[in-house]
C-alpha atoms as a PDB file:
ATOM      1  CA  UNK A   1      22.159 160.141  55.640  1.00  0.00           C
ATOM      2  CA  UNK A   2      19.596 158.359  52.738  1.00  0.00           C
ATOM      3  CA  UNK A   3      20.980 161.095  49.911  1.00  0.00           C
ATOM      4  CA  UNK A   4      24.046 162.793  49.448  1.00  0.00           C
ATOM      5  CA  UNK A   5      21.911 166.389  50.127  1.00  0.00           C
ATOM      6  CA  UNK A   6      21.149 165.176  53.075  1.00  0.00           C
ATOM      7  CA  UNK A   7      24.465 163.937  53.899  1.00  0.00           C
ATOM      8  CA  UNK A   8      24.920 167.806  52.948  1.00  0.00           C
ATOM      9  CA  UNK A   9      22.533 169.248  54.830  1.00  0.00           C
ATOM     10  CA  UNK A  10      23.377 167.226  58.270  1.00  0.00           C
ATOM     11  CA  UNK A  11      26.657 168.686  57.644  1.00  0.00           C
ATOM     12  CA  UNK A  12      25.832 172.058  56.929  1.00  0.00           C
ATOM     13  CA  UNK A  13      27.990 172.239  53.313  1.00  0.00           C
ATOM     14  CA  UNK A  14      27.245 174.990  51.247  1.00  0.00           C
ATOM     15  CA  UNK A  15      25.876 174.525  47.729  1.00  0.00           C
ATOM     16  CA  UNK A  16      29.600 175.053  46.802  1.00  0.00           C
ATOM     17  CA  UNK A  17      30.602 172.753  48.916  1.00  0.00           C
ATOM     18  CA  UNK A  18      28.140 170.142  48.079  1.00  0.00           C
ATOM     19  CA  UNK A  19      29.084 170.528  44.383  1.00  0.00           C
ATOM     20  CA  UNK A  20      32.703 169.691  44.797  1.00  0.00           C
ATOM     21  CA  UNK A  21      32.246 167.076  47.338  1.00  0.00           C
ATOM     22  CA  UNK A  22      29.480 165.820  44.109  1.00  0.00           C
ATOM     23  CA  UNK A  23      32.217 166.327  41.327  1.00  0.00           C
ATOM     24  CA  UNK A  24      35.062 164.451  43.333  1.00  0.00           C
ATOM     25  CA  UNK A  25      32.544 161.374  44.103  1.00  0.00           C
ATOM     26  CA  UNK A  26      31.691 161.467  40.342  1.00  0.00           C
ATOM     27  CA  UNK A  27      35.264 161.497  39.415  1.00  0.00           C
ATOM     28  CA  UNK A  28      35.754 158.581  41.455  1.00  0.00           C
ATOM     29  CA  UNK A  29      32.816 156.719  39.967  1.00  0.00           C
ATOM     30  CA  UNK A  30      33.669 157.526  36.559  1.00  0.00           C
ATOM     31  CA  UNK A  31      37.721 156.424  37.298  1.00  0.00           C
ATOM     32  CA  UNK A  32      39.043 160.039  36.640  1.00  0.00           C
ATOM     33  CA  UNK A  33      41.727 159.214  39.591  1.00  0.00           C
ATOM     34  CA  UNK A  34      44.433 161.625  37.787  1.00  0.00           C
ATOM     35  CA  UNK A  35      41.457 164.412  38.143  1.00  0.00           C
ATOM     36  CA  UNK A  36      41.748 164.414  42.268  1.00  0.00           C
ATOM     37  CA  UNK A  37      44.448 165.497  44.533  1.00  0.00           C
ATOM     38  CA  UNK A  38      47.119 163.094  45.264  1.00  0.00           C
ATOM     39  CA  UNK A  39      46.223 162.316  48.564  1.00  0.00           C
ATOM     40  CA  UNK A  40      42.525 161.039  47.632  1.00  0.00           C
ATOM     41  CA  UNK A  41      44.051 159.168  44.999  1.00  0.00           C
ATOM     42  CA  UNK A  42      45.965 157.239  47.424  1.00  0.00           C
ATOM     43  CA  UNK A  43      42.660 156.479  49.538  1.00  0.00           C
ATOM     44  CA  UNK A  44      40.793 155.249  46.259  1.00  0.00           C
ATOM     45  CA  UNK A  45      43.877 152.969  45.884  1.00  0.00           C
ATOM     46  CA  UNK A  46      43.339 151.983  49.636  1.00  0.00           C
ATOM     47  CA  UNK A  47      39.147 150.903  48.923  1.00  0.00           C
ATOM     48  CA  UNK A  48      37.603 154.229  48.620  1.00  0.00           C
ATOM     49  CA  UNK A  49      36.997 153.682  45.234  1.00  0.00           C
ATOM     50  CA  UNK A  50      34.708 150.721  46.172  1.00  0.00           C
ATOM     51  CA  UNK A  51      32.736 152.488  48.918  1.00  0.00           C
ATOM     52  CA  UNK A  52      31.815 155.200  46.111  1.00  0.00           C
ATOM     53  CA  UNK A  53      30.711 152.575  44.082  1.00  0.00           C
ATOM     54  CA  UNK A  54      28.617 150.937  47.043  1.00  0.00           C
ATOM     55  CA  UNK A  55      27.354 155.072  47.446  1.00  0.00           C
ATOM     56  CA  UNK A  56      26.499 154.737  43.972  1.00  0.00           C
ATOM     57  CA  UNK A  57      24.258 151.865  43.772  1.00  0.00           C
ATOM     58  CA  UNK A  58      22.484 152.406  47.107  1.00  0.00           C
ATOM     59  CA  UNK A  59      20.861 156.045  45.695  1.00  0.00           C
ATOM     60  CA  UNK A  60      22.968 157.647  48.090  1.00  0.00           C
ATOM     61  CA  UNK A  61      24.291 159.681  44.891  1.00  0.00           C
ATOM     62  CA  UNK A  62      20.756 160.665  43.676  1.00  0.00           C
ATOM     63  CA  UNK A  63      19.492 163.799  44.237  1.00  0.00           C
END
């Protein structure tokens, strides 16, 4: 998927959906790790963190 709604869309989220999935990416992005549940902050500690940043600069984040 180019953009995160379509990302959304191809996986049929719901706007409520979409808006966490948005708020824990930005989280990430912005280093809010204590923000997320424990388990996600153990996959930012494995390299998520670095694939949200790649997400980030390729406009996959823009709406």
């Amino acid at each position: 998927a180019k953009t995160i709604r379509n990302f959304a869309e191809k996986t049929h989220m719901s706007s409520a959906e979409l808006e966490h999935f948005r708020n824990i990416m930005q989280m990430i992005h912005d280093g809010r790790l204590e923000e997320i549940p424990i388990f996600a902050q153990e996959a930012v500690n494995q390299g998520l963190a670095s694939l949200v940043e790649k997400l980030y600069e390729s406009g996959f984040m823009d709406q």
